[in-house]
C-alpha atoms as a PDB file:
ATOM      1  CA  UNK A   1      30.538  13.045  28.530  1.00  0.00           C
ATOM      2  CA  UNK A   2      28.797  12.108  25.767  1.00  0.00           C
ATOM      3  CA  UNK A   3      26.238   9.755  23.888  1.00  0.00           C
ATOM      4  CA  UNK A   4      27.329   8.122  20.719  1.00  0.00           C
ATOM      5  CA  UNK A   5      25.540   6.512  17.908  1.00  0.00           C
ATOM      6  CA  UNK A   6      23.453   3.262  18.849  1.00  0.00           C
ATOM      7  CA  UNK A   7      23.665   3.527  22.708  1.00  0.00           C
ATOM      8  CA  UNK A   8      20.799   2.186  24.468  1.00  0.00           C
ATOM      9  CA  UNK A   9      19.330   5.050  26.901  1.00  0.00           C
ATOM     10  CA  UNK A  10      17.453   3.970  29.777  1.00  0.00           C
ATOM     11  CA  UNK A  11      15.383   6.125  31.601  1.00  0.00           C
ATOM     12  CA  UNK A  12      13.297   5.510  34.778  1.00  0.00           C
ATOM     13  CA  UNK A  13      10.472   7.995  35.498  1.00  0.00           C
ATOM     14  CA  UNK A  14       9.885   8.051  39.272  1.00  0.00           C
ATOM     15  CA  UNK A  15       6.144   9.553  40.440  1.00  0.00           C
ATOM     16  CA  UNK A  16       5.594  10.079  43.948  1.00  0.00           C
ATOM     17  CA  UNK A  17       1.740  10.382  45.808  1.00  0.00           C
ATOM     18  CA  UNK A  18       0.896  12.483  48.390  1.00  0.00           C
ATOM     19  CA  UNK A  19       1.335   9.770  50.393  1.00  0.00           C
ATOM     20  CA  UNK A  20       5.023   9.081  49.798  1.00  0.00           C
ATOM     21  CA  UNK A  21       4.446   5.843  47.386  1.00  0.00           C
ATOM     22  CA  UNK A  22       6.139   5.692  44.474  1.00  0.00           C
ATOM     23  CA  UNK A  23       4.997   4.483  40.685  1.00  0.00           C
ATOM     24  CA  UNK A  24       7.189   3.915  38.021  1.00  0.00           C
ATOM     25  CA  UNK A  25       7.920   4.085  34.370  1.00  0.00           C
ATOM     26  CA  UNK A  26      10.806   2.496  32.451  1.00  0.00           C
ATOM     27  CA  UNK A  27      11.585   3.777  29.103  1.00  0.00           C
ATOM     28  CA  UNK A  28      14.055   2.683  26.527  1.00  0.00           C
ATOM     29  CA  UNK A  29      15.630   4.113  23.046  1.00  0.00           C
ATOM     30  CA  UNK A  30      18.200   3.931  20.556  1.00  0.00           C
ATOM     31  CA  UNK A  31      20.605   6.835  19.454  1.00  0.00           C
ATOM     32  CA  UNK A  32      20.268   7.243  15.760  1.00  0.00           C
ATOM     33  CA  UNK A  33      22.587   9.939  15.814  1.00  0.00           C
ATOM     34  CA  UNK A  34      24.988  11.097  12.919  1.00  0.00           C
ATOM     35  CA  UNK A  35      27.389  12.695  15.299  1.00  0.00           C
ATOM     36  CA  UNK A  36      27.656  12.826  19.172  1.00  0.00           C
ATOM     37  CA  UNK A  37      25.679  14.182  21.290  1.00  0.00           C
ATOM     38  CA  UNK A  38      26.148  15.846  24.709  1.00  0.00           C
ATOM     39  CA  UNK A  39      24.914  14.143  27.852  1.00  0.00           C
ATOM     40  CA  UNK A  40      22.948  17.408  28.662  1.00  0.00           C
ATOM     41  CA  UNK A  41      21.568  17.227  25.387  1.00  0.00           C
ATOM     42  CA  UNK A  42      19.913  14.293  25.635  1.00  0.00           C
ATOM     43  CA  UNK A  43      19.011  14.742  29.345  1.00  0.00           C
ATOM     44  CA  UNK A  44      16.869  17.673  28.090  1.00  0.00           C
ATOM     45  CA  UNK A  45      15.240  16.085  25.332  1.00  0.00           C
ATOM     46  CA  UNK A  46      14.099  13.399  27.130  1.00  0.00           C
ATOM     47  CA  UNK A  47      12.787  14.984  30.004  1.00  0.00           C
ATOM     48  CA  UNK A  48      11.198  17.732  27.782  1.00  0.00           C
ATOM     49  CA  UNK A  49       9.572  14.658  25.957  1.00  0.00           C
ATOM     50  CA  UNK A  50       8.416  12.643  28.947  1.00  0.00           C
ATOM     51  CA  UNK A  51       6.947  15.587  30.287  1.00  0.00           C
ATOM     52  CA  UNK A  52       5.043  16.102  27.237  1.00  0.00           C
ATOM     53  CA  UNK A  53       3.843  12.562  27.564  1.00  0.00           C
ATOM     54  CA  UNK A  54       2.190  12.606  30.619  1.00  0.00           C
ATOM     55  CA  UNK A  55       0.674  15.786  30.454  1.00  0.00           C
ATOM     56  CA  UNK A  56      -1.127  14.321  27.770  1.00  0.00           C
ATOM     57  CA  UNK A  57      -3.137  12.055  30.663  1.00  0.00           C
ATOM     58  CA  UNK A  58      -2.686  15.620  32.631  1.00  0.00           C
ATOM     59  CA  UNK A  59      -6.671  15.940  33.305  1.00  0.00           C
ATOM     60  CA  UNK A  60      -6.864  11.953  34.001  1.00  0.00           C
ATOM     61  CA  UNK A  61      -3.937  11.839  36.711  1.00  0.00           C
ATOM     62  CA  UNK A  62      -4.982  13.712  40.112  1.00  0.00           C
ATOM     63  CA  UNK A  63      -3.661  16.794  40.821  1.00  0.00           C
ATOM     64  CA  UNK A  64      -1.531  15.667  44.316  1.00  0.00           C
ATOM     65  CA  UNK A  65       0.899  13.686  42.263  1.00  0.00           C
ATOM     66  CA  UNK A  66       4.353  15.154  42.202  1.00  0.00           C
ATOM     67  CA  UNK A  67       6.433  15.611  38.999  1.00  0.00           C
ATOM     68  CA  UNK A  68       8.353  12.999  38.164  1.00  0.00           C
ATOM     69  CA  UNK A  69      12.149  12.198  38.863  1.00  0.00           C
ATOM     70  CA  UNK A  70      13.657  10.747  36.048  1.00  0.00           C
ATOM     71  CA  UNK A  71      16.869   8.906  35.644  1.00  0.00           C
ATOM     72  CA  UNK A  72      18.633   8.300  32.968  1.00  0.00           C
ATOM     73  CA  UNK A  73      21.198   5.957  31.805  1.00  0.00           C
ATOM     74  CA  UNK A  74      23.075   4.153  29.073  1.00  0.00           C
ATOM     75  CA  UNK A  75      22.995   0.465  29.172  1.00  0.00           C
ATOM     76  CA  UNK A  76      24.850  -2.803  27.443  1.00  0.00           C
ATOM     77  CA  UNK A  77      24.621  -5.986  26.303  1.00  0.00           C
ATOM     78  CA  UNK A  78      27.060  -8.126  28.745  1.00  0.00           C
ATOM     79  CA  UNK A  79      26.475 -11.488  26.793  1.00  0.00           C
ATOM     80  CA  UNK A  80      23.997 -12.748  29.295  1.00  0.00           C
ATOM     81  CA  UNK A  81      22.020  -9.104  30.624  1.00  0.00           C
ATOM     82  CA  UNK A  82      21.377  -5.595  29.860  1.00  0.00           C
ATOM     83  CA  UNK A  83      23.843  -3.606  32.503  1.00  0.00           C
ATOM     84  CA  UNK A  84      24.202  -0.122  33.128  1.00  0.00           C
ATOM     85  CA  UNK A  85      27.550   1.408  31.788  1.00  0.00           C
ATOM     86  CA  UNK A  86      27.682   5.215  31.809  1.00  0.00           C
ATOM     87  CA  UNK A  87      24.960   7.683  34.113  1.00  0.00           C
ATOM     88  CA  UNK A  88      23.656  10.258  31.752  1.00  0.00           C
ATOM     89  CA  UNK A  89      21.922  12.592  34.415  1.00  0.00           C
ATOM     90  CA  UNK A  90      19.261  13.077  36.407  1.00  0.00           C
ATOM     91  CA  UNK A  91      16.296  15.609  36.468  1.00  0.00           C
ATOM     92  CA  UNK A  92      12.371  16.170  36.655  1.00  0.00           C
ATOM     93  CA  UNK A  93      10.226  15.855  34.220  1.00  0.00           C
ATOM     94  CA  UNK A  94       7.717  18.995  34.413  1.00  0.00           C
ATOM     95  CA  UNK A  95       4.037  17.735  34.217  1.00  0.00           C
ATOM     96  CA  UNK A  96       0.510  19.101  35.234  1.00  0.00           C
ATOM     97  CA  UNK A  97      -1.845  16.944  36.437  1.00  0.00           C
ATOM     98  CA  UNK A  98      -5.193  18.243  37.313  1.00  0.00           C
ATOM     99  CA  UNK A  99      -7.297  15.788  38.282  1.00  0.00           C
ATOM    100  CA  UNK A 100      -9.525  16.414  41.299  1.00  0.00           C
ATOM    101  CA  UNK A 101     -11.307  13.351  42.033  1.00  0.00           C
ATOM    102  CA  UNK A 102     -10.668  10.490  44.414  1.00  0.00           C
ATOM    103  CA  UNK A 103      -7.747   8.163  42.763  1.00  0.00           C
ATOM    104  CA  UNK A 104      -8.091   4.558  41.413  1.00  0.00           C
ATOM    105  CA  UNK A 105      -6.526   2.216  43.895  1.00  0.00           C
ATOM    106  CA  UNK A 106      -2.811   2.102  43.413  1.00  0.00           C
ATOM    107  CA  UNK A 107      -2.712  -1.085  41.675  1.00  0.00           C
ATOM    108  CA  UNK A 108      -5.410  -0.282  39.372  1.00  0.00           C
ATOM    109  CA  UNK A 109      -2.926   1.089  36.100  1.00  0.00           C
ATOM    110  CA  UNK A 110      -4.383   1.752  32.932  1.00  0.00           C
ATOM    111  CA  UNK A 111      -1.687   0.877  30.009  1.00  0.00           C
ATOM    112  CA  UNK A 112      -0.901   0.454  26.648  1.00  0.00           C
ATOM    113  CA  UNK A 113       0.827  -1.902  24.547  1.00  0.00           C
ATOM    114  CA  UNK A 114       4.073  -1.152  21.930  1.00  0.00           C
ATOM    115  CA  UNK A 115       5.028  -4.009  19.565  1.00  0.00           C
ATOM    116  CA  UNK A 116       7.844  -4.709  17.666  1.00  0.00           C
ATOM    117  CA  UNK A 117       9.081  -6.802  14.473  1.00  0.00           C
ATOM    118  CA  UNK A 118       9.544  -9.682  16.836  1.00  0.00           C
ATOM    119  CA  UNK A 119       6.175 -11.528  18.300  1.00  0.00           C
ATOM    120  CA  UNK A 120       6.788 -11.661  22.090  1.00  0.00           C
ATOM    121  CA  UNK A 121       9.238  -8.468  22.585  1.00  0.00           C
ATOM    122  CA  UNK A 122       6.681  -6.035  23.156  1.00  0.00           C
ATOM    123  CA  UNK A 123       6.826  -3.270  25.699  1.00  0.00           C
ATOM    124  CA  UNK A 124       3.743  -2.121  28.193  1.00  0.00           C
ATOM    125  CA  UNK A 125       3.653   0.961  29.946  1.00  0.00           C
ATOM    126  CA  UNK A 126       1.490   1.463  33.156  1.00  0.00           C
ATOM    127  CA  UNK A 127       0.525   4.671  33.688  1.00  0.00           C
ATOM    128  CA  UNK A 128       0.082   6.624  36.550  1.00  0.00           C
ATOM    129  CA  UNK A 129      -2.429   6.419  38.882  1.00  0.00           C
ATOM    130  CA  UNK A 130      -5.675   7.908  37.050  1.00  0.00           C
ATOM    131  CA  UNK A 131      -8.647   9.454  39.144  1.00  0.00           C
ATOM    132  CA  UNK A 132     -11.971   7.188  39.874  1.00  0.00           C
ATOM    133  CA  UNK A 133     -13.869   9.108  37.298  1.00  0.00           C
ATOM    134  CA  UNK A 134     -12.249   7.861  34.437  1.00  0.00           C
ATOM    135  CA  UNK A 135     -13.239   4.982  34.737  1.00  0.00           C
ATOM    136  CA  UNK A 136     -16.960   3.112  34.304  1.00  0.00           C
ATOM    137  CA  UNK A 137     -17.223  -0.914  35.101  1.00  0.00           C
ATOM    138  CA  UNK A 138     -13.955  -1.614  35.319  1.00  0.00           C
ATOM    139  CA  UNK A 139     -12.717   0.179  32.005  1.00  0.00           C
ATOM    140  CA  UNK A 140     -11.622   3.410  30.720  1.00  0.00           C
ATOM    141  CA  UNK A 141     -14.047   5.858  29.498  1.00  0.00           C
ATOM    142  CA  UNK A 142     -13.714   7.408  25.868  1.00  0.00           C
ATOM    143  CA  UNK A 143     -12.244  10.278  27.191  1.00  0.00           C
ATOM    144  CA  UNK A 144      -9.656   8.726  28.926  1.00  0.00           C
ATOM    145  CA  UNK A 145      -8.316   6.148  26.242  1.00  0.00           C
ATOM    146  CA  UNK A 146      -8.024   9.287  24.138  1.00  0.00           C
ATOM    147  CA  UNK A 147      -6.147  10.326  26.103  1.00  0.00           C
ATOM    148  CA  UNK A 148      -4.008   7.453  26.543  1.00  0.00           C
ATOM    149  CA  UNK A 149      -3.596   7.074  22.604  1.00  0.00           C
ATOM    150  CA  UNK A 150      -2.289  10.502  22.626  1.00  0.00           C
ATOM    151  CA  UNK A 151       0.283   9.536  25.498  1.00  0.00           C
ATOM    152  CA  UNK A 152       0.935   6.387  23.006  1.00  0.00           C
ATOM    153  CA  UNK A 153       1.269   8.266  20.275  1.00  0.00           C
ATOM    154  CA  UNK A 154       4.493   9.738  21.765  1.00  0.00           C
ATOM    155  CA  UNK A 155       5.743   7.041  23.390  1.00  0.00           C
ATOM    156  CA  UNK A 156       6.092   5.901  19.655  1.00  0.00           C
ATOM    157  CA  UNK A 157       7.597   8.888  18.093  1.00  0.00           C
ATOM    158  CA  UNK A 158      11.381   9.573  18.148  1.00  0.00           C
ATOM    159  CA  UNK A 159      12.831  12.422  20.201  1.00  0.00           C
ATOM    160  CA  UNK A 160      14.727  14.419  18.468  1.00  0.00           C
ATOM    161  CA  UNK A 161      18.203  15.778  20.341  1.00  0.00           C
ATOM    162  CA  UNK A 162      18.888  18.248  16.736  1.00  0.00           C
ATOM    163  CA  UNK A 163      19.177  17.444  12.984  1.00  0.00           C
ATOM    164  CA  UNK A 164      19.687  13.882  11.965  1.00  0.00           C
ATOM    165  CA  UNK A 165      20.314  13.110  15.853  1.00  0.00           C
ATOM    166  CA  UNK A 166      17.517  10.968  16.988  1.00  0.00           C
ATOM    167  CA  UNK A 167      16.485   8.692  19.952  1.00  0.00           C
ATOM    168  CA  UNK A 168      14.276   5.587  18.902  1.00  0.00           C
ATOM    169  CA  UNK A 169      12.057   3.958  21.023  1.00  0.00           C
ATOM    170  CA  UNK A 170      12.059   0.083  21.851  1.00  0.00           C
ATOM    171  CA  UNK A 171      12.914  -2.427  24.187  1.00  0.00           C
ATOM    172  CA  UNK A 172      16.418  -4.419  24.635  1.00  0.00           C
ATOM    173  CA  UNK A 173      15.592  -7.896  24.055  1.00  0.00           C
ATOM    174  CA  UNK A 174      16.793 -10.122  27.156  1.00  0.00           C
ATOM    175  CA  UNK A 175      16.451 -13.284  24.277  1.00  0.00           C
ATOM    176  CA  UNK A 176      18.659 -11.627  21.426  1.00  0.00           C
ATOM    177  CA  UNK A 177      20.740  -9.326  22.914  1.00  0.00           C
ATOM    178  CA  UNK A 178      19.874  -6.426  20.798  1.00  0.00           C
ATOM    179  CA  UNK A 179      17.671  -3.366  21.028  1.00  0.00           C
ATOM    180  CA  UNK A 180      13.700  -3.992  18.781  1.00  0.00           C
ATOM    181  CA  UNK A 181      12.724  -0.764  17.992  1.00  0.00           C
ATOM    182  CA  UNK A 182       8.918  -0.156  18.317  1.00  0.00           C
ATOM    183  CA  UNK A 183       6.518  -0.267  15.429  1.00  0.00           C
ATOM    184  CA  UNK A 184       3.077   0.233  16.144  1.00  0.00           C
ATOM    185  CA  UNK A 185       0.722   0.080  19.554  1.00  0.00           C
ATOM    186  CA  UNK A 186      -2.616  -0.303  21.124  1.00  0.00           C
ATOM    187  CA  UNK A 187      -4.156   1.386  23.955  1.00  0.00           C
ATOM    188  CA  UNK A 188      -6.646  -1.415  26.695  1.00  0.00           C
ATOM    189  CA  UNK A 189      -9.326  -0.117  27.692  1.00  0.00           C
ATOM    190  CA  UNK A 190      -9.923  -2.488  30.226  1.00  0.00           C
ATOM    191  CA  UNK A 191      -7.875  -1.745  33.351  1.00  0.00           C
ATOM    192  CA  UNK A 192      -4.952  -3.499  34.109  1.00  0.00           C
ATOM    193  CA  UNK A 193      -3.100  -4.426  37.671  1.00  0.00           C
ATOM    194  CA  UNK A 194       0.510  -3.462  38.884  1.00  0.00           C
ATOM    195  CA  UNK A 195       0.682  -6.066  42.200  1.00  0.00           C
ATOM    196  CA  UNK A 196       4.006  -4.327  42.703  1.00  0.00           C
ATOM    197  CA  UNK A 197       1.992  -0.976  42.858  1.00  0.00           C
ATOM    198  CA  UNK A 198       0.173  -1.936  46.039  1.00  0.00           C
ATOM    199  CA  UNK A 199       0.332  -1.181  49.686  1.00  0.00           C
ATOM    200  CA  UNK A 200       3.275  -2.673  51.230  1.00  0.00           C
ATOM    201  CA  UNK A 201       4.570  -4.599  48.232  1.00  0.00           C
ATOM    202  CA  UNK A 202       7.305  -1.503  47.361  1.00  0.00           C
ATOM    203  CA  UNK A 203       7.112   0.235  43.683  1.00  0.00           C
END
């Protein structure tokens, strides 16, 4: 099958501990595409470019996490929700971690913010679990929100499938119905919390 021009893609990046829990990433883009493009086409792309992603938080994410499973789907505006439509396939996104310290608490997830052209539809990400010494009082040191910003940085850029074929990253608005495409971002330094992260309250 194939992906045509302005599909939302959904994709849901799926890291597992050593431990068996799981933390998650949902991504979203538009397909600026001028022709279409294969469902293994875009599989690839994105999973080349998610891996590429996290490896940029490689030395801040310990070293026991396994490589991601990442799903990926297209989705549509029903009049009232976003719904999946069409499964694009599945795969893992190749990472290295290499962190060796002792890992933050689950729910401790440092993030970053994407905004769009429209106030309140902005997008957060919560990383992965980072390691205890990347942290000092509560916030990220320097060398960690540099690395963050880098992982930003990418999270902002387009993925490119081939010439003048194009995925655009943003969120689908639950309040319009359409798809905001990212402009610009900020990294926290100041930890944040995933409640769903934590022991016993699932992923």
């Amino acid at each position: 099958m194939t992906v045509s021009n302005n599909n939302v893609i959904k994709a849901i990046a799926d890291f597992t501990t050593a431990d068996g829990y799981h933390l998650q990433n949902v991504w979203h883009w538009i397909a600026a595409f001028a022709s279409d493009q294969t469902d293994a086409a875009v599989l690839a792309a994105i999973l080349t470019a998610l891996g590429n992603l996290y490896d940029d938080c490689a030395a801040q994410m310990p070293s026991t996490l396994q490589d991601p499973d990442v799903a990926v789907d297209l989705v549509g505006w029903s009049g009232t929700q976003w719904e999946t439509t069409q499964r694009v396939g599945e795969g893992i996104a190749g990472t290295t971690p290499t962190g060796s310290a002792d890992f933050l608490p689950l729910f401790c997830a440092p993030y970053f913010v994407m905004r769009t052209a429209r106030p309140r539809s902005n997008g957060r990400k919560f990383m992965p679990v980072f390691t205890e010494n990347e942290q000092a009082g509560g916030g990220l040191i320097s060398g960690a929100q540099t690395a963050l910003g880098n992982a930003l940085t990418d999270a902002l850029a387009s993925i490119t499938i081939s010439s003048g074929n194009d995925l655009v990253p943003g969120v689908p608005s639950t309040v319009t119905g359409t798809f905001l495409p990212f402009l610009n971002g900020f990294v926290k330094a100041v930890i944040g919390t995933q409640r769903r992260r934590r022991q016993g309250y699932g992923i």
